[in-house]
C-alpha atoms as a PDB file:
ATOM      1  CA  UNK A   1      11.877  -7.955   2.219  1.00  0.00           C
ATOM      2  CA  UNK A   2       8.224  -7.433   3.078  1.00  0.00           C
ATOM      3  CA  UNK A   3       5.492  -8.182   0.191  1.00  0.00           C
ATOM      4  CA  UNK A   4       4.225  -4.260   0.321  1.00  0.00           C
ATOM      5  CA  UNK A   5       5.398  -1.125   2.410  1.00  0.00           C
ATOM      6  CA  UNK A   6       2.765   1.668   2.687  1.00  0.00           C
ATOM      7  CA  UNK A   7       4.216   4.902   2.491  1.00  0.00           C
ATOM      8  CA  UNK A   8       3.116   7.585   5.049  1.00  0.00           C
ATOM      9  CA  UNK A   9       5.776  10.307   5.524  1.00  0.00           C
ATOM     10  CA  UNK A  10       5.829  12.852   2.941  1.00  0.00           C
ATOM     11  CA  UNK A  11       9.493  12.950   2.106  1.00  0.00           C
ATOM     12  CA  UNK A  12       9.808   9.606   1.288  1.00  0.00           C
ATOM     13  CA  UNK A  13       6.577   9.640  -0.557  1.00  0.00           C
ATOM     14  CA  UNK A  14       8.259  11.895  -2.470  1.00  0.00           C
ATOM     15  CA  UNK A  15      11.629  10.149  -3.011  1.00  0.00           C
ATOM     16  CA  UNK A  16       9.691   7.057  -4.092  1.00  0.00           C
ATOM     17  CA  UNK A  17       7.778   8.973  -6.649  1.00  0.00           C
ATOM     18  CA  UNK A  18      11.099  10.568  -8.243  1.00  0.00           C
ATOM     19  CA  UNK A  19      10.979   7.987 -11.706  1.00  0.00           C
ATOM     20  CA  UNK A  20      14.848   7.598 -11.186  1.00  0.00           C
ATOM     21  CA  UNK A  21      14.257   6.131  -7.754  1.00  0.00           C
ATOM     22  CA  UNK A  22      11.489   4.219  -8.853  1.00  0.00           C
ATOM     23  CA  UNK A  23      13.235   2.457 -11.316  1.00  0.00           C
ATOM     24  CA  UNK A  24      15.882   1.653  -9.109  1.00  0.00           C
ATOM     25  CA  UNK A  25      13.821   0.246  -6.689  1.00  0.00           C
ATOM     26  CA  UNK A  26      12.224  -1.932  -9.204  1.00  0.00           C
ATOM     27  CA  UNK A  27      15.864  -2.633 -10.158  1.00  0.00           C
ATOM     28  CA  UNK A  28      16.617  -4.150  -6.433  1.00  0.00           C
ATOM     29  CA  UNK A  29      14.803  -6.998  -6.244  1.00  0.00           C
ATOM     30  CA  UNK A  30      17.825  -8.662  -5.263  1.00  0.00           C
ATOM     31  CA  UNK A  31      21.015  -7.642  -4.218  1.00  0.00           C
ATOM     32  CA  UNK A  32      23.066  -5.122  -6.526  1.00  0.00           C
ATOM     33  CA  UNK A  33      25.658  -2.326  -6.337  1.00  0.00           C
ATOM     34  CA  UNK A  34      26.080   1.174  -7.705  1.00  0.00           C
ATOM     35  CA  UNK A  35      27.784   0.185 -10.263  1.00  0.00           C
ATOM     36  CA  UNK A  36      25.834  -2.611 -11.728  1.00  0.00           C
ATOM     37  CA  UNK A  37      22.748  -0.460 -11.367  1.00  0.00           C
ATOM     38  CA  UNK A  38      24.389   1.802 -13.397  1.00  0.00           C
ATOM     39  CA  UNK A  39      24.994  -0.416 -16.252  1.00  0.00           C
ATOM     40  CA  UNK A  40      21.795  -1.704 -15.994  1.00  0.00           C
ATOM     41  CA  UNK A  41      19.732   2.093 -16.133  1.00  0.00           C
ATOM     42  CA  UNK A  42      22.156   3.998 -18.077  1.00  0.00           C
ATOM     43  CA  UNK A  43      23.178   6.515 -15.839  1.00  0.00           C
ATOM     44  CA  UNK A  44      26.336   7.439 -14.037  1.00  0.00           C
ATOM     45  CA  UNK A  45      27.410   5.190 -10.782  1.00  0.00           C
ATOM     46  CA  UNK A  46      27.651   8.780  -9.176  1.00  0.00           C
ATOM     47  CA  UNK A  47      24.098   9.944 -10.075  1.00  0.00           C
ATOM     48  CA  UNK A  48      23.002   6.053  -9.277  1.00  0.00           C
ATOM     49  CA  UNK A  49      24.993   6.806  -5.968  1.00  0.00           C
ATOM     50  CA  UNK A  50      22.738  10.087  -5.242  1.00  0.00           C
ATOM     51  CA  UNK A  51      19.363   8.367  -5.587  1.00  0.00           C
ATOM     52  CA  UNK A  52      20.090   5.557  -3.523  1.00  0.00           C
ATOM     53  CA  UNK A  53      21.644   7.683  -0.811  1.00  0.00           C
ATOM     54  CA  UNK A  54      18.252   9.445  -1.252  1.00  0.00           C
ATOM     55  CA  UNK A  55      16.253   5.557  -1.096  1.00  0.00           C
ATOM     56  CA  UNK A  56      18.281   4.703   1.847  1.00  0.00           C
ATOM     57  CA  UNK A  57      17.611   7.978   3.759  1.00  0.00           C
ATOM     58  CA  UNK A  58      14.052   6.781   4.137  1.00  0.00           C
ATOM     59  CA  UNK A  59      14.481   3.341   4.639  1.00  0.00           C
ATOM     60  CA  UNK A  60      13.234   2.339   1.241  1.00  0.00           C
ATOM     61  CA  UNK A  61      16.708   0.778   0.821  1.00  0.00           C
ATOM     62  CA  UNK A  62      19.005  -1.610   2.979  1.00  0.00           C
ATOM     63  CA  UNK A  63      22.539  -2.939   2.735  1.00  0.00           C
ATOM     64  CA  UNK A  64      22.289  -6.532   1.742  1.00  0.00           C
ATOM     65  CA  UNK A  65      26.235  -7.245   1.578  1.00  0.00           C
ATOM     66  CA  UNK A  66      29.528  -5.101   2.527  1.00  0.00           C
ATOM     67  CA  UNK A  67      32.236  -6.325   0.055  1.00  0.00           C
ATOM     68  CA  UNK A  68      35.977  -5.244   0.539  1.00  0.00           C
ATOM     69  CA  UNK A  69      37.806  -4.438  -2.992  1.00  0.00           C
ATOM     70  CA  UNK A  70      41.328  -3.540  -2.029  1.00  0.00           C
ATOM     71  CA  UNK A  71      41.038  -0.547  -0.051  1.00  0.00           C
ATOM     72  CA  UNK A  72      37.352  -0.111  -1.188  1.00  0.00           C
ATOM     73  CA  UNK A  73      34.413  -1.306   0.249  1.00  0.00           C
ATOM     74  CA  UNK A  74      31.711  -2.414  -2.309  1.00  0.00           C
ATOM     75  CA  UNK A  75      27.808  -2.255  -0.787  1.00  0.00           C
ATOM     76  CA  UNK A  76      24.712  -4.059  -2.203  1.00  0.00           C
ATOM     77  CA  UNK A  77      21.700  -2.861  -1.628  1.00  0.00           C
ATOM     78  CA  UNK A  78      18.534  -4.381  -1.892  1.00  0.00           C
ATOM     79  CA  UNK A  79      14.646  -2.865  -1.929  1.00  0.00           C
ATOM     80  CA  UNK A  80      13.180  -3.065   1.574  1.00  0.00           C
ATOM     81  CA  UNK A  81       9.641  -4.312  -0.529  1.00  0.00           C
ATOM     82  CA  UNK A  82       8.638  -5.844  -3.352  1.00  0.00           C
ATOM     83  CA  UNK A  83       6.597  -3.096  -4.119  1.00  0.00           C
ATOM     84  CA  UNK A  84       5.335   0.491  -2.610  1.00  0.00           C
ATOM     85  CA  UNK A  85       2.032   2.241  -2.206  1.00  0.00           C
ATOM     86  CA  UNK A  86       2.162   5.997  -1.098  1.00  0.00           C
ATOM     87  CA  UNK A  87      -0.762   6.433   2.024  1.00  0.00           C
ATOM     88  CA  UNK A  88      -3.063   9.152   2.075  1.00  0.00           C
ATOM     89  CA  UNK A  89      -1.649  10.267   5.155  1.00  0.00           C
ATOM     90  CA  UNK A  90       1.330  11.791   3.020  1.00  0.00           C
ATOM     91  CA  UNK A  91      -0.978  14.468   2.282  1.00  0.00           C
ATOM     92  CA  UNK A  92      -1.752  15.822   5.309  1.00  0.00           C
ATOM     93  CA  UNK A  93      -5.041  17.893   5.521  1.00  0.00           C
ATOM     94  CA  UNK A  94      -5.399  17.463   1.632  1.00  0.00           C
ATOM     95  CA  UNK A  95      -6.020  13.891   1.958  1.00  0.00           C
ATOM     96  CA  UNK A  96      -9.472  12.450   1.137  1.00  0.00           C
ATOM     97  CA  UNK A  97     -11.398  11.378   3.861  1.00  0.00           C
ATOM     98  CA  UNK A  98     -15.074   9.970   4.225  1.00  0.00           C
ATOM     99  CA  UNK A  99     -16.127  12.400   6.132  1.00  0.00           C
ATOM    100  CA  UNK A 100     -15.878  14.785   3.331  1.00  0.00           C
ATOM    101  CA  UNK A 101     -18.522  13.736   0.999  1.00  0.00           C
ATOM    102  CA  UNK A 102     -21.595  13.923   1.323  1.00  0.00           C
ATOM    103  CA  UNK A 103     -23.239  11.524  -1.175  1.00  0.00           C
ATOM    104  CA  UNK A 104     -22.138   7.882   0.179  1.00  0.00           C
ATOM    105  CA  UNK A 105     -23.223   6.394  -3.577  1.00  0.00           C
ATOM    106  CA  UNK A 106     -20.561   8.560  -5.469  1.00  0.00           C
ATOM    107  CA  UNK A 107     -16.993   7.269  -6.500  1.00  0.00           C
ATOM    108  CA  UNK A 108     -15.523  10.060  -4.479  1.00  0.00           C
ATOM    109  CA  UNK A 109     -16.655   8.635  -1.391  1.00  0.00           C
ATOM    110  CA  UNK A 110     -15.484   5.013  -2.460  1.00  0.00           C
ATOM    111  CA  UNK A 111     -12.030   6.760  -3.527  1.00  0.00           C
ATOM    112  CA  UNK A 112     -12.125   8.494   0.582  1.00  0.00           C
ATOM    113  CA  UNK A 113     -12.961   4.998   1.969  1.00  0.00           C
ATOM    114  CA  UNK A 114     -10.300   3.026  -0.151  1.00  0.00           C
ATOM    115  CA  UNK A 115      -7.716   5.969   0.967  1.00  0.00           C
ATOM    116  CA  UNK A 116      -8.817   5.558   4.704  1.00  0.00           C
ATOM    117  CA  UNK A 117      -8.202   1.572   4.096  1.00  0.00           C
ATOM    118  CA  UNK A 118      -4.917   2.125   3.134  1.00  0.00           C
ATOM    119  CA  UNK A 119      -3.920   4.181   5.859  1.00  0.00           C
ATOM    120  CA  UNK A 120      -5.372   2.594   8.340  1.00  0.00           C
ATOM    121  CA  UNK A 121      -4.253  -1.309   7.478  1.00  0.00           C
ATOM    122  CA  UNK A 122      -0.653   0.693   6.212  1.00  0.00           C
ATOM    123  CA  UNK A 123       0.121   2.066  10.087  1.00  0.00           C
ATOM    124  CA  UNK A 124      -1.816  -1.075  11.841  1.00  0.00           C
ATOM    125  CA  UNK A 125       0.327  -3.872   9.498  1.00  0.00           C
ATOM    126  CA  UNK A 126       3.210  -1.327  10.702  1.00  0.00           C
ATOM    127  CA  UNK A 127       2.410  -1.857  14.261  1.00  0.00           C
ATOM    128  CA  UNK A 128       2.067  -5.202  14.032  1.00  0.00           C
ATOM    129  CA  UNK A 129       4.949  -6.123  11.865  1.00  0.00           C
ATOM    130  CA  UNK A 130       6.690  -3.971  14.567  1.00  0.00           C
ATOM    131  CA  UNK A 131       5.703  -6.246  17.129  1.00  0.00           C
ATOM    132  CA  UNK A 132       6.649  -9.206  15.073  1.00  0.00           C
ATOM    133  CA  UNK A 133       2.993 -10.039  15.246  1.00  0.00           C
ATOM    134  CA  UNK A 134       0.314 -10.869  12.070  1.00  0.00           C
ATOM    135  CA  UNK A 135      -2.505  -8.828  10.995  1.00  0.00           C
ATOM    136  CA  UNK A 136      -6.053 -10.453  10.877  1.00  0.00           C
ATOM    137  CA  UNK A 137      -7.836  -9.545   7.813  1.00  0.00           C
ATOM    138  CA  UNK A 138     -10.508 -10.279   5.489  1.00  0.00           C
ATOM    139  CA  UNK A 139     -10.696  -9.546   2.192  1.00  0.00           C
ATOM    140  CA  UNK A 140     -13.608 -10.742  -0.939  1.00  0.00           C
ATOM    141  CA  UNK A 141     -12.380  -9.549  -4.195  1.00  0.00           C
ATOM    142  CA  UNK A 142     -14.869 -10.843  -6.848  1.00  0.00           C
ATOM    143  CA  UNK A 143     -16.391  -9.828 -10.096  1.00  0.00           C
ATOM    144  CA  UNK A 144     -20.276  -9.880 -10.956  1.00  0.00           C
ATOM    145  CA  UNK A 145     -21.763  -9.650 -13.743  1.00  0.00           C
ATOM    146  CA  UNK A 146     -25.404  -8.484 -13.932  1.00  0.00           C
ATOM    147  CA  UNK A 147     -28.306  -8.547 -16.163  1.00  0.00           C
ATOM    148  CA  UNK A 148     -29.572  -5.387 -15.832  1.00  0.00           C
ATOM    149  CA  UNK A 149     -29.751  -2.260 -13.546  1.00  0.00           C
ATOM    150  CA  UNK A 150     -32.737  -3.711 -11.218  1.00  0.00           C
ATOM    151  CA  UNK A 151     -30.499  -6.575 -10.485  1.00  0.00           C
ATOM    152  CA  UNK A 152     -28.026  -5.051  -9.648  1.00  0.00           C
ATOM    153  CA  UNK A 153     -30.396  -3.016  -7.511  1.00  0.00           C
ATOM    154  CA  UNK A 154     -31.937  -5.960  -6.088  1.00  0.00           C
ATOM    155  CA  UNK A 155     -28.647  -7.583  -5.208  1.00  0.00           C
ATOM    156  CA  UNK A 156     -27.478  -4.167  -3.354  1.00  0.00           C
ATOM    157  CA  UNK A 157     -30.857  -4.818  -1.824  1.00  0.00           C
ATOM    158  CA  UNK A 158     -30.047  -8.367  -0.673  1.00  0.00           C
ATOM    159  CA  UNK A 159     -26.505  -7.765   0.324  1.00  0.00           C
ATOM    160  CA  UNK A 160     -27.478  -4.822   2.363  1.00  0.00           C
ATOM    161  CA  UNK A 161     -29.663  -6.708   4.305  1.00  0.00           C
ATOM    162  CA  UNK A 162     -27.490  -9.985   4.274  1.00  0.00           C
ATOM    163  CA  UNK A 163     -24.266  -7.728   5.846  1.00  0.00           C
ATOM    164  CA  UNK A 164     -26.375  -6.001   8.319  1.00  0.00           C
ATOM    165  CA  UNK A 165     -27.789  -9.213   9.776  1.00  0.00           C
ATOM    166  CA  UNK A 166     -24.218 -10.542   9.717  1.00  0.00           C
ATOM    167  CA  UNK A 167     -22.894  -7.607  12.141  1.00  0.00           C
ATOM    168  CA  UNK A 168     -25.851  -7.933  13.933  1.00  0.00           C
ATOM    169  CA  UNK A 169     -25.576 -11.821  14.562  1.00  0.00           C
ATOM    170  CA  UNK A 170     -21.992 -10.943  14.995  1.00  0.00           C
ATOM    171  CA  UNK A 171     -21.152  -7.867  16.954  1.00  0.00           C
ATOM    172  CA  UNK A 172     -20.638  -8.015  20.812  1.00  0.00           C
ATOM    173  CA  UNK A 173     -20.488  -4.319  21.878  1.00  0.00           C
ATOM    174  CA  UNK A 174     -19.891  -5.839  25.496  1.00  0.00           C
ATOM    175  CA  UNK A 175     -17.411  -8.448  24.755  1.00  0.00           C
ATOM    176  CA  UNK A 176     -14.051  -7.949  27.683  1.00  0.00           C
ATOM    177  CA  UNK A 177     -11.792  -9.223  24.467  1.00  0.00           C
ATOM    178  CA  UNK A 178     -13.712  -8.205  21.963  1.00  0.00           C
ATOM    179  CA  UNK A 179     -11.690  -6.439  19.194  1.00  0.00           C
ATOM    180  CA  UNK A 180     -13.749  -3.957  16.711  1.00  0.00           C
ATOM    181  CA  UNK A 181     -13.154  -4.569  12.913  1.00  0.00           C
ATOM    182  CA  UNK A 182     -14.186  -2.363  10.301  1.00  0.00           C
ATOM    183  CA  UNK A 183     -15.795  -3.530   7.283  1.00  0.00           C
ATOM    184  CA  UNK A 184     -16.468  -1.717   3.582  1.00  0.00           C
ATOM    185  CA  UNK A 185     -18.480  -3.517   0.726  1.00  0.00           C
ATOM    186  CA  UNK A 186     -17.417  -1.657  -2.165  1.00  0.00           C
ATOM    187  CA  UNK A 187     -18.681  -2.063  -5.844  1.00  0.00           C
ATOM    188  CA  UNK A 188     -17.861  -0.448  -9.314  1.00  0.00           C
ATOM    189  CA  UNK A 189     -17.534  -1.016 -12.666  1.00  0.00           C
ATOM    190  CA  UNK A 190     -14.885  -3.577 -13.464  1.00  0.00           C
ATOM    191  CA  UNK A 191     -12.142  -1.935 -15.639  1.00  0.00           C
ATOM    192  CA  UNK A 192     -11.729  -3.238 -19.465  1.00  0.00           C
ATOM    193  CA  UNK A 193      -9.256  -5.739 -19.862  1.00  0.00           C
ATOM    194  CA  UNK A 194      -8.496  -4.393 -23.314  1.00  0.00           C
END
């Protein structure tokens, strides 16, 4: 079971988002049949039987076990990730891209480049999984908390300039092996823990 599976084609996007199936999933962290998912969500092992037929079409479920009951034969499934994220992509044209704002300083744009992160790093982590090969990242997830609007100004300021001499220190447009890497600085408002 992989740590997180991005979600690109529509239809499964779609089965995943059905709250039945999404329960179920979150049900499967380990191994469990029809019928003890049934017990265990309240529904019928017929309907529970439906949805995961529906889970397994797209690969969001796998058979863990095949057990043989008498003439019966018992399967446990299990979630193919711990958890889901639905791409962009599954949008098609609709999906927000960059390119279509205008006004780099507004959340929309932050919202295009987060969505273009995910579906970018979703099919390249794909590729590479794929290939039984890792992914190399970077990632700086931290939380400031400023004084007042100039610093915060100032410290755009001075992390503007800090990044750009960075790439420029860094980047080798004529390196043979050289391997382009994008990189986004994003900052907002930190949500409320309350």
């Amino acid at each position: 079971m992989v740590e997180i599976e991005v979600i690109s084609d529509p239809a499964a996007a779609t089965s995943v988002l059905d709250p039945v199936r999404a329960r179920l999933l979150a049900e499967l962290t380990e191994p469990a049949s029809a019928a003890t998912l049934a017990a265990r969500v309240g529904l019928t092992r017929q309907k529970v039987n439906y949805h995961l037929r529906a889970l397994e079409q797209h690969n969001l479920v796998t058979v863990a076990e095949e057990r043989q009951w008498g003439g019966l034969t018992e399967r446990l499934l299990v979630a193919s990730a711990a958890s889901y994220v639905v791409s962009p992509t599954a949008l098609g044209e609709v999906a927000p891209t960059p390119g279509k704002t205008n006004d780099r300083f507004s959340a929309g744009h932050l919202i295009a480049l987060a969505a273009r992160i995910v579906s970018e790093v979703g099919e390249l982590w794909q590729a590479a999984r794929s290939a039984d090969k890792r992914m190399a990242t970077l990632s700086v997830d931290t939380t400031i908390r400023f004084r007042s609007p100039a610093d915060r100004a100032f410290f755009t300021r001075d992390l503007t300039e800090a990044v750009a001499a960075l790439a420029a220190r860094y980047h080798d447009e004529t390196a043979p092996r050289g391997r382009a890497h994008r990189l986004v600085v994003a900052s907002y408002p930190a949500p409320s823990d309350g």
